[in-house]
C-alpha atoms as a PDB file:
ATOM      1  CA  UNK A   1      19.891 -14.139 -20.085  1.00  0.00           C
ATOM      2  CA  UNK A   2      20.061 -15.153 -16.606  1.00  0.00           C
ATOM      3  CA  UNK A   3      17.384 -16.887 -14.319  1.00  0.00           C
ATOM      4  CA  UNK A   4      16.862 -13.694 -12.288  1.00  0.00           C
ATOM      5  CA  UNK A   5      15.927 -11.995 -15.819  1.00  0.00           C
ATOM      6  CA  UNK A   6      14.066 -14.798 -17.233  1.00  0.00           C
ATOM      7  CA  UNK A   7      11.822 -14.610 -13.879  1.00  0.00           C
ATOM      8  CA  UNK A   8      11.396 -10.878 -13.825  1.00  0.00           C
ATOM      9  CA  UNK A   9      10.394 -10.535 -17.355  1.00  0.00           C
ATOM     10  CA  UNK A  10       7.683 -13.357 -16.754  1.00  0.00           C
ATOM     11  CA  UNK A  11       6.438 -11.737 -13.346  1.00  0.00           C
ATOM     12  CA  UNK A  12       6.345  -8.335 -15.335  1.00  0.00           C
ATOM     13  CA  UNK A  13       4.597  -9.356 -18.505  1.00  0.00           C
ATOM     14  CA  UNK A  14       1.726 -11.660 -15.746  1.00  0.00           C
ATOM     15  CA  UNK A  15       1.400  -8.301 -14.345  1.00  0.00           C
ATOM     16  CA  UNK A  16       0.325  -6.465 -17.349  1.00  0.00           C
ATOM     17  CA  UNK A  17      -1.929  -9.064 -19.011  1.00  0.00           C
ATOM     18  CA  UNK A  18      -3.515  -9.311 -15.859  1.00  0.00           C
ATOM     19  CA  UNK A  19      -4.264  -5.584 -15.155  1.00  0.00           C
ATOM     20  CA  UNK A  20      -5.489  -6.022 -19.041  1.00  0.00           C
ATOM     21  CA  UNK A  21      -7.882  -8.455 -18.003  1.00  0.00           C
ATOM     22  CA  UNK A  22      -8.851  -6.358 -15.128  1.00  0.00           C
ATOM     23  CA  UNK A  23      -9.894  -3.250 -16.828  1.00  0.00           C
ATOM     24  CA  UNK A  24     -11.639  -5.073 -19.242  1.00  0.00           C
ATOM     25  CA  UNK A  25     -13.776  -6.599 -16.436  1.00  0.00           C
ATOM     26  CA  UNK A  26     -13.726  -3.768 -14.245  1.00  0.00           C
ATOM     27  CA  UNK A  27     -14.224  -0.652 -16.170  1.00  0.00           C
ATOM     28  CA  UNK A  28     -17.642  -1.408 -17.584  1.00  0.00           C
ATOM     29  CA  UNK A  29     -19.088  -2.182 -14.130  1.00  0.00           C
ATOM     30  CA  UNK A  30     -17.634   0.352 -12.984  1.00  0.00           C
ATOM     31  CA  UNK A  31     -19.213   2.948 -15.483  1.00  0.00           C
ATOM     32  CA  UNK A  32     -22.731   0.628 -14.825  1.00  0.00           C
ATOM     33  CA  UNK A  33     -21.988   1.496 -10.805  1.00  0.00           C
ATOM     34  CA  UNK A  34     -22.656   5.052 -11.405  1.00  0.00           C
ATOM     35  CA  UNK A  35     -26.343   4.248 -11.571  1.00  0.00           C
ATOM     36  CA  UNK A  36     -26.484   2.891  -8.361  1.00  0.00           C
ATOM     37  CA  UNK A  37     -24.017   3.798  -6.079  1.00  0.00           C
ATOM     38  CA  UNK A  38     -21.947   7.055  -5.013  1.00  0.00           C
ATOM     39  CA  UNK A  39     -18.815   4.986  -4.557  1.00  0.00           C
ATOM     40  CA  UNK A  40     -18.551   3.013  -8.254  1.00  0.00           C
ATOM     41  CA  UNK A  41     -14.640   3.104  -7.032  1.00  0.00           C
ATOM     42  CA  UNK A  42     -15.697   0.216  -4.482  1.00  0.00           C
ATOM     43  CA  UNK A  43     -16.575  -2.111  -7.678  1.00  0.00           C
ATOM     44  CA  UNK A  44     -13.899  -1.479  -9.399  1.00  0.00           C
ATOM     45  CA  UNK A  45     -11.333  -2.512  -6.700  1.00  0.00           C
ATOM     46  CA  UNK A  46     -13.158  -5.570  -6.008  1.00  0.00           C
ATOM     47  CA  UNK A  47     -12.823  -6.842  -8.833  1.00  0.00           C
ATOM     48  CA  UNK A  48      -9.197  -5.713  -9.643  1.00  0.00           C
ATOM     49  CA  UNK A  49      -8.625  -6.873  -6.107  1.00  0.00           C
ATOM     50  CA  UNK A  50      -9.511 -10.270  -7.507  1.00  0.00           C
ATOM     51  CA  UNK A  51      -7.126 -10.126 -10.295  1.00  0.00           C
ATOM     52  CA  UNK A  52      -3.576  -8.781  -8.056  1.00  0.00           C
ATOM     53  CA  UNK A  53      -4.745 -12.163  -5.868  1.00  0.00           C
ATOM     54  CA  UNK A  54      -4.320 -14.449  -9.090  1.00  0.00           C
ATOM     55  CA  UNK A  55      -1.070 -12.885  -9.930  1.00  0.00           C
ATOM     56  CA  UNK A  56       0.058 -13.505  -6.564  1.00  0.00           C
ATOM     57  CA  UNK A  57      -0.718 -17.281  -6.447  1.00  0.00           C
ATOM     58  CA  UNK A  58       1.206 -17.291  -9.895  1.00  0.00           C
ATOM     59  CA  UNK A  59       4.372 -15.168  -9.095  1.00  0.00           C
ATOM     60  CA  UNK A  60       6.710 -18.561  -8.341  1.00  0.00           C
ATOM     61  CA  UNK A  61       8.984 -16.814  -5.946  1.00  0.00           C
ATOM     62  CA  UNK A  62       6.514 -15.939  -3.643  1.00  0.00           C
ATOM     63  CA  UNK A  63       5.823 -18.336  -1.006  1.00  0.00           C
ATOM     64  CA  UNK A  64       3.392 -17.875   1.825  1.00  0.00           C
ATOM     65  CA  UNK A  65       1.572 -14.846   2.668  1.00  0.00           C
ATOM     66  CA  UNK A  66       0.590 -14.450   6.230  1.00  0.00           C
ATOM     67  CA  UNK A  67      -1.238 -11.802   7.948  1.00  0.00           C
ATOM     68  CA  UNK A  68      -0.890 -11.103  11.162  1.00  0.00           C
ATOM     69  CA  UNK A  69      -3.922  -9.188  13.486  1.00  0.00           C
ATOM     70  CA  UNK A  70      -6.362  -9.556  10.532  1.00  0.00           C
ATOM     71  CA  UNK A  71      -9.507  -9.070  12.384  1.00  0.00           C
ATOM     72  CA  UNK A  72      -7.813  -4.918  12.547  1.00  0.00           C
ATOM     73  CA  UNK A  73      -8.400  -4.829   8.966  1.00  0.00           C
ATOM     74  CA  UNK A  74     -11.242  -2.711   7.432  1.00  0.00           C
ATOM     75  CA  UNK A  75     -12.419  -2.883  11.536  1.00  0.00           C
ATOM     76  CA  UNK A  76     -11.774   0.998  12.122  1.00  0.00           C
ATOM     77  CA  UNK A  77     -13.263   2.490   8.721  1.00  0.00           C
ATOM     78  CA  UNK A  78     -12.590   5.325   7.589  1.00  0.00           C
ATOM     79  CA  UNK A  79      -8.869   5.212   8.543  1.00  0.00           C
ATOM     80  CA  UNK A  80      -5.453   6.624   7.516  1.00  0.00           C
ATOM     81  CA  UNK A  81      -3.327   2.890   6.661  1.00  0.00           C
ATOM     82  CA  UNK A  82       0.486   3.485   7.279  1.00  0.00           C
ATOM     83  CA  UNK A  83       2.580   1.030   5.746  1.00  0.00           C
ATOM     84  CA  UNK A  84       6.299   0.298   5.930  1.00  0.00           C
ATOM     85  CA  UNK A  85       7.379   0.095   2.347  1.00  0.00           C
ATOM     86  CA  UNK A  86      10.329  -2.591   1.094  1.00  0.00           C
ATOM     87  CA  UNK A  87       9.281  -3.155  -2.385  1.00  0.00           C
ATOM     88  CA  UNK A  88       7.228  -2.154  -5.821  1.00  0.00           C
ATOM     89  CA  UNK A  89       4.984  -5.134  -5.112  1.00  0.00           C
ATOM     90  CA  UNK A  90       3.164  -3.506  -1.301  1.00  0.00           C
ATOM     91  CA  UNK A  91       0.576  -1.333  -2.680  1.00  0.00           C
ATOM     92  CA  UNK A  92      -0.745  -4.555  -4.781  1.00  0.00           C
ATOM     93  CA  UNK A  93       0.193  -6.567  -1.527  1.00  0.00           C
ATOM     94  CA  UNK A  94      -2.437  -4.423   0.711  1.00  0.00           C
ATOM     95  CA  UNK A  95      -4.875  -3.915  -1.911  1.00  0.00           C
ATOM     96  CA  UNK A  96      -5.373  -7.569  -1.951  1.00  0.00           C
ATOM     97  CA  UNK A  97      -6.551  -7.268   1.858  1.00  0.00           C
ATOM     98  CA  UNK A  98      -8.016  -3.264   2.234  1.00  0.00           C
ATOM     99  CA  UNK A  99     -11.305  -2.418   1.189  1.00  0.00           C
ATOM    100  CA  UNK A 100     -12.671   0.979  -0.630  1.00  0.00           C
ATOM    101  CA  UNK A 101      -9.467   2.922  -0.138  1.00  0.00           C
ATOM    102  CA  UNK A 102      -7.611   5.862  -1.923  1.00  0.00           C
ATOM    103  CA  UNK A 103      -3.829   6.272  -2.108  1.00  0.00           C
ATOM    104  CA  UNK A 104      -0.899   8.138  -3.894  1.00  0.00           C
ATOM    105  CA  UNK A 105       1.951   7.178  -5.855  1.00  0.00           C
ATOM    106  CA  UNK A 106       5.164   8.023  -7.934  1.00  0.00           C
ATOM    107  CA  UNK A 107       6.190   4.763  -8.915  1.00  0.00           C
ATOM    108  CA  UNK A 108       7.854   4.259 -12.332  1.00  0.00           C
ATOM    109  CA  UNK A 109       4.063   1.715 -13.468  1.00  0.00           C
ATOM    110  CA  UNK A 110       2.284   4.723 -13.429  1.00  0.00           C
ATOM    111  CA  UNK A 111       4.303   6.160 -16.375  1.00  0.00           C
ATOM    112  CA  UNK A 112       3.035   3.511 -18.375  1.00  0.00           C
ATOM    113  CA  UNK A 113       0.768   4.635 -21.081  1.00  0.00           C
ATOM    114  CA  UNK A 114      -1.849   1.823 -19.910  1.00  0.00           C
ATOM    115  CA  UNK A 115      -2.140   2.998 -16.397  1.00  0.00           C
ATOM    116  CA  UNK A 116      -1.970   6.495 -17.064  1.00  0.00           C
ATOM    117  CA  UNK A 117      -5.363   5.826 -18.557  1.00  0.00           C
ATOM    118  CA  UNK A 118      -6.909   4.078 -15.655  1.00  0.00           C
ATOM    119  CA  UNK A 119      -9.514   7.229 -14.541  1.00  0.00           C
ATOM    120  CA  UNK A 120      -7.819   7.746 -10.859  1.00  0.00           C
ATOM    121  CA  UNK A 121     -11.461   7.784  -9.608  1.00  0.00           C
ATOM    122  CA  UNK A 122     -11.865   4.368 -10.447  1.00  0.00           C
ATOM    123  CA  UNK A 123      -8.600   2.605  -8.755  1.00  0.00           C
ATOM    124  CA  UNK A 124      -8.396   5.552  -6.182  1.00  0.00           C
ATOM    125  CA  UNK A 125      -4.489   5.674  -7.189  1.00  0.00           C
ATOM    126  CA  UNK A 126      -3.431   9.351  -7.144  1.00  0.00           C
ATOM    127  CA  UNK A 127      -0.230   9.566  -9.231  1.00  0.00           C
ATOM    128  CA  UNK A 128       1.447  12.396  -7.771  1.00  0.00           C
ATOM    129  CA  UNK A 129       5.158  12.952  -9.246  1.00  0.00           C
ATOM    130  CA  UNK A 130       7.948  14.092  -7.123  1.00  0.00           C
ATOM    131  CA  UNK A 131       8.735  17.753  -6.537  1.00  0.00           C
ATOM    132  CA  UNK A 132       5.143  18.961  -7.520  1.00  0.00           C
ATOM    133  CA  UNK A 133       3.879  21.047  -4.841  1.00  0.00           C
ATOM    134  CA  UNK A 134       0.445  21.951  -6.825  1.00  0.00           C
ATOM    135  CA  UNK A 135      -0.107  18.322  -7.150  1.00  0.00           C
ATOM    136  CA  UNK A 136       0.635  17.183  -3.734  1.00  0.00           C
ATOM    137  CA  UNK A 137      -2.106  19.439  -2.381  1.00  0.00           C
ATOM    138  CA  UNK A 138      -4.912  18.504  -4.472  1.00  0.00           C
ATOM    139  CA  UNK A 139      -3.849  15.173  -4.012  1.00  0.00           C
ATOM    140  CA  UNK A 140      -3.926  15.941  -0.295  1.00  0.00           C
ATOM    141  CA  UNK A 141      -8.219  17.293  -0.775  1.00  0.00           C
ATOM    142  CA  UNK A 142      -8.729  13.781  -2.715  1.00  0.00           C
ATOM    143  CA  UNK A 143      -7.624  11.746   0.289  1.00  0.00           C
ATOM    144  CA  UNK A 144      -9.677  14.012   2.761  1.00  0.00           C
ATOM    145  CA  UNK A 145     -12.736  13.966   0.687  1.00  0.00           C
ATOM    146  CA  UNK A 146     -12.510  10.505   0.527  1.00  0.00           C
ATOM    147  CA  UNK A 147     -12.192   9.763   4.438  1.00  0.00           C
ATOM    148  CA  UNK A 148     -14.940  12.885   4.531  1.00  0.00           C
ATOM    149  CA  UNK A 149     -17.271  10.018   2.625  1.00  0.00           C
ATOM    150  CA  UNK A 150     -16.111   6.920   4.435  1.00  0.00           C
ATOM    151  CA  UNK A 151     -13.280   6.331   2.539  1.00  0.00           C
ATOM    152  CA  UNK A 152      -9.758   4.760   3.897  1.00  0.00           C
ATOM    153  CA  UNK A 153      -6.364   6.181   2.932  1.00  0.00           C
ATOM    154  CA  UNK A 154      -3.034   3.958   2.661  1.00  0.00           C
ATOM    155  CA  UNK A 155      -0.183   5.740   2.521  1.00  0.00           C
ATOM    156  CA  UNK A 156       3.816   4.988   2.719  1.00  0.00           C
ATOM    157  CA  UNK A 157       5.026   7.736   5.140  1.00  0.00           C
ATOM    158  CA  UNK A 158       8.921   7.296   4.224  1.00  0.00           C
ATOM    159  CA  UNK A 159       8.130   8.326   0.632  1.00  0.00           C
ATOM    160  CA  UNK A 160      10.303   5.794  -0.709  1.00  0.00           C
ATOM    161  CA  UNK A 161      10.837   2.202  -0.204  1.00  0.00           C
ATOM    162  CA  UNK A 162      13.528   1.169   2.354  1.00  0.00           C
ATOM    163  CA  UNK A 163      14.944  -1.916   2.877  1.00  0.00           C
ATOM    164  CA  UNK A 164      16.695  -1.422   6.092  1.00  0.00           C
ATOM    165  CA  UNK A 165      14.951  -2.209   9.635  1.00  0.00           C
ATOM    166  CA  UNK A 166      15.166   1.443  10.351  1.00  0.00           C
ATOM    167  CA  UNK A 167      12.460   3.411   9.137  1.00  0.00           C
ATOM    168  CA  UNK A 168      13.429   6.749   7.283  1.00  0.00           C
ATOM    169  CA  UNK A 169      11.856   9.959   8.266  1.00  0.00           C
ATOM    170  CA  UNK A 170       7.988   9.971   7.651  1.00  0.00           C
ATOM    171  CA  UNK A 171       6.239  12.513   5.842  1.00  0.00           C
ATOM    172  CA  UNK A 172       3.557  14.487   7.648  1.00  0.00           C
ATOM    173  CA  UNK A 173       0.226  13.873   5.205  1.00  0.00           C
ATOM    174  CA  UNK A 174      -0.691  10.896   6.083  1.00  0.00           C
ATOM    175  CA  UNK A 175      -1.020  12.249  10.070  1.00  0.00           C
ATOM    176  CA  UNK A 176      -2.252  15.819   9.122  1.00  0.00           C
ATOM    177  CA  UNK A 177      -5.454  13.914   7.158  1.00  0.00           C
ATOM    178  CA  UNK A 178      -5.528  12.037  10.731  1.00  0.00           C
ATOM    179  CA  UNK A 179      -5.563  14.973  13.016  1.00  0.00           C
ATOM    180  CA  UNK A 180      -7.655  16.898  10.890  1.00  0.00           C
ATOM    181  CA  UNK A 181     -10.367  14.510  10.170  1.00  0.00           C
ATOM    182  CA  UNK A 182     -10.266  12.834  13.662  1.00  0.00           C
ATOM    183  CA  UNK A 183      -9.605   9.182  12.141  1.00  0.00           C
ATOM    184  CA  UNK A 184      -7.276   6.547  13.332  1.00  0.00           C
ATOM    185  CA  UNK A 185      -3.831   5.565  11.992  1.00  0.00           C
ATOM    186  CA  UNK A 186      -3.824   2.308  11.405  1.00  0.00           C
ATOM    187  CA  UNK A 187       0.286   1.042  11.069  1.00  0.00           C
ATOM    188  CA  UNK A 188       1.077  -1.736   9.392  1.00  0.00           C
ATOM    189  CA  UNK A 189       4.366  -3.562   9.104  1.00  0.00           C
ATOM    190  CA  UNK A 190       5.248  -5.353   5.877  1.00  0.00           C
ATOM    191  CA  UNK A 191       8.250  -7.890   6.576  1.00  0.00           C
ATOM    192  CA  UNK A 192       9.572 -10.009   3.124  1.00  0.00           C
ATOM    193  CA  UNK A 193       8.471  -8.304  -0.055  1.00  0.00           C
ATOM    194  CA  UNK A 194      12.264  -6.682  -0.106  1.00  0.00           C
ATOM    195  CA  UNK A 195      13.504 -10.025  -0.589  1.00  0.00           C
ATOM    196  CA  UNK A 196      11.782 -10.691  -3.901  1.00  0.00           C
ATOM    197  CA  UNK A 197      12.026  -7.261  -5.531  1.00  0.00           C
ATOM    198  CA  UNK A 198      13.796  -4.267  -3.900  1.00  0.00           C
ATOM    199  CA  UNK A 199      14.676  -0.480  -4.964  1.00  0.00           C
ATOM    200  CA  UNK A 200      17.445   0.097  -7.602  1.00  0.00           C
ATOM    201  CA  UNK A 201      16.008  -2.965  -9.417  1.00  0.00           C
ATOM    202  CA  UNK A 202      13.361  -4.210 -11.393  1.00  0.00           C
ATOM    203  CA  UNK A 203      15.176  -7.949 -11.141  1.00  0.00           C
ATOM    204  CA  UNK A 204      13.729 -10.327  -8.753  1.00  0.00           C
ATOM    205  CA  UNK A 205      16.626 -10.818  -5.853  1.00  0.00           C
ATOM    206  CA  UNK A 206      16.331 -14.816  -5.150  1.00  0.00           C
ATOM    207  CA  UNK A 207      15.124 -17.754  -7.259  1.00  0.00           C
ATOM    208  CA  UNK A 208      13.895 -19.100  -4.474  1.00  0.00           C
ATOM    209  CA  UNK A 209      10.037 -19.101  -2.924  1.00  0.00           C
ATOM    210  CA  UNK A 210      10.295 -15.968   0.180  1.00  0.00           C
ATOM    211  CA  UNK A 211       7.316 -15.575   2.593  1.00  0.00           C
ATOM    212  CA  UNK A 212       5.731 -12.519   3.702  1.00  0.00           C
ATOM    213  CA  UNK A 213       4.436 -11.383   6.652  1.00  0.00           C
ATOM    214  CA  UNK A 214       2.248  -8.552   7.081  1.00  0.00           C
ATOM    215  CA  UNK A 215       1.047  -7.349  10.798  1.00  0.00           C
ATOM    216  CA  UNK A 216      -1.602  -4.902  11.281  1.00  0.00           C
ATOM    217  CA  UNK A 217      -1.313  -2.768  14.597  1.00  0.00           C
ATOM    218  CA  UNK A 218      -3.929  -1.510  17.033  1.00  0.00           C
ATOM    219  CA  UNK A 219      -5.357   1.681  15.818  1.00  0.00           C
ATOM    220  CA  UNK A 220      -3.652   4.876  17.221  1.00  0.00           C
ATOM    221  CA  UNK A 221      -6.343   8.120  17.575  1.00  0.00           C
ATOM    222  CA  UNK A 222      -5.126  11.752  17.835  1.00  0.00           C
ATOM    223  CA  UNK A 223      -5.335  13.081  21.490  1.00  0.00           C
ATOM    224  CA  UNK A 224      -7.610  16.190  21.604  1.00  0.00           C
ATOM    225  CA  UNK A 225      -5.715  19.093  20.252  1.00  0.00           C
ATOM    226  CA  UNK A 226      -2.845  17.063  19.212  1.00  0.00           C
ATOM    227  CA  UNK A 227      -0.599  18.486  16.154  1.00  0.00           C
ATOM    228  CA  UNK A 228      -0.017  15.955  13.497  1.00  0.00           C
ATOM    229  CA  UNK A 229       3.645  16.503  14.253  1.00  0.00           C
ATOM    230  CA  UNK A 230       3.172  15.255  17.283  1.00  0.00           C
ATOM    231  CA  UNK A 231       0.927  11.822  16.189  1.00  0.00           C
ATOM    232  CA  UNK A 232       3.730  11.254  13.246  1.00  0.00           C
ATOM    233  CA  UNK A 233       6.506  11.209  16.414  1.00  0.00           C
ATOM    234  CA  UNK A 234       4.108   8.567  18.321  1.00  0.00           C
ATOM    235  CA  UNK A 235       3.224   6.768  15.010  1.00  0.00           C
ATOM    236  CA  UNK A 236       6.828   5.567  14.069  1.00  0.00           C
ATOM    237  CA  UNK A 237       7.576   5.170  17.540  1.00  0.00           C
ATOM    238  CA  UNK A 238       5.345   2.355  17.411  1.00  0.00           C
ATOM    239  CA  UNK A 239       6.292   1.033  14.544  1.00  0.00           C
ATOM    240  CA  UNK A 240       9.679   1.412  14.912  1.00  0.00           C
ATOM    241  CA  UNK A 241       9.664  -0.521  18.732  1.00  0.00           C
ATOM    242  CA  UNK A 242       7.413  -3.452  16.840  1.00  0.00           C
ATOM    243  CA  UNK A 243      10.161  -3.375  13.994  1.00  0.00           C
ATOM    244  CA  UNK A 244      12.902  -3.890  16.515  1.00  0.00           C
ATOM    245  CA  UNK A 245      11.081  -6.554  18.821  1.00  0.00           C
ATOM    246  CA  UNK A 246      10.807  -8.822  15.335  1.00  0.00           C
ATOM    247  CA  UNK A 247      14.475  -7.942  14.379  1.00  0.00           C
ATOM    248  CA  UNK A 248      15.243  -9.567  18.799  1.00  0.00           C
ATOM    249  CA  UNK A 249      13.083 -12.374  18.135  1.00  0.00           C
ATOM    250  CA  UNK A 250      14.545 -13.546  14.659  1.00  0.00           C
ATOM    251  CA  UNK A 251      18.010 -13.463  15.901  1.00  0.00           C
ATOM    252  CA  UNK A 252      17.087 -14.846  18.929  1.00  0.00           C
ATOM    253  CA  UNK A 253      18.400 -12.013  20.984  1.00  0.00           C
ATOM    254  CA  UNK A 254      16.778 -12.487  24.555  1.00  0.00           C
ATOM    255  CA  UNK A 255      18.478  -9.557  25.823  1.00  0.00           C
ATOM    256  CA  UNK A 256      16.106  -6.884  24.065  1.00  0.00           C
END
């Protein structure tokens, strides 16, 4: 069995005794939060938040995790987050740093049998599988009920994760809930996490510690009567020109 393997199979196995140890903790108070509060989700992700920090500081191959503009975070509340996505390991990533959010996913963890079980109200992870058009929209109510009660919303817009510097075509929920509910996008630009652990693979790519980087941009509001096709156009614009001005400034390219 080689290194890579070795690595994976510990990062994999400290993933699911921790989220053991989280729903242990978390699920009574979050049944006890019900008594008190309207939100019982918000108690629950604190303390799992508290948990995907630990497994951070013990996955070896990750090595510093900086975040850039982090005064923008939980600032513009409710808000629709939209994240670049290079690896499995983002949605953990940003729900280390995001506060009282909802989001969907397809990714292959949720067919586990122990996080199938996790209530969906109490992580605010939708699992919504590919292709199911039923789903999707009363996936779509859940995220604007939730911004409807002060909730935020992080979504991946390319559907998929992409390692390339070009982002892929974005889906249009994440700016409909925008336009519709008159909330902010809030991008964000995750820059390292494909280095560790990238699609077509559940092996770890290096042996060696990679840091991350993860910038928050300025909020961007709908203009007054704009469509959401229109905001999604402006949305990955932005992105997109940020993307590229980090790609000139790596390689040193003055010329941009």
């Amino acid at each position: 069995m080689s290194k890579k393997t070795l690595i994976s199979v510990y990062i994999y196995s400290l993933f699911i005794f921790l989220m053991l140890l989280a729903l242990l903790s978390a699920y009574p108070v979050y049944l006890l939060a019900h008594l008190w509060s309207k939100k019982p989700r918000i108690y629950f992700q604190k303390i799992v938040k508290q948990y995907f920090k630990l497994f951070y500081k013990m996955m070896p191959i990750l090595g510093k995790i900086k975040i850039v503009n982090p005064s923008i975070i939980n600032k513009f509340h409710p808000c629709v987050y939209v994240s670049s996505h290079q690896s499995s390991i983002d949605y953990t990533l940003l729900a280390t740093m995001i506060d009282d959010y909802v989001t969907p996913s397809n990714h292959f963890i949720s067919d586990f049998p122990l996080f199938m079980k996790i209530p969906k109200h109490a992580l605010g992870v939708y699992y919504i599988p590919q292709g199911k058009l039923n789903e999707v929209e009363a996936g779509y109510k859940s995220f604007s009920d939730a911004l409807t009660i002060g909730s935020s919303v992080i979504i991946f817009p390319e559907g998929t994760r992409n390692p390339s510097n070009q982002l892929k075509s974005f889906k249009g929920g994440a700016f409909r809930l925008s336009t519709e509910q008159n909330v902010p996008i809030v991008p964000i630009i995750i820059n390292g996490t494909g280095k560790i652990v990238s699609k077509g693979s559940n092996i770890t790519k290096t042996l060696n510690q990679k840091d991350v980087v993860v910038t928050f941009l300025d909020p961007i509001y709908p203009h007054e009567g704009e469509r959401f096709l229109q905001l999604r156009t402006r949305v990955k614009a932005v992105m997109q020109e940020f993307i590229d001005t980090q790609e000139h400034v790596s390689t040193g390219d003055t010329n941009a």
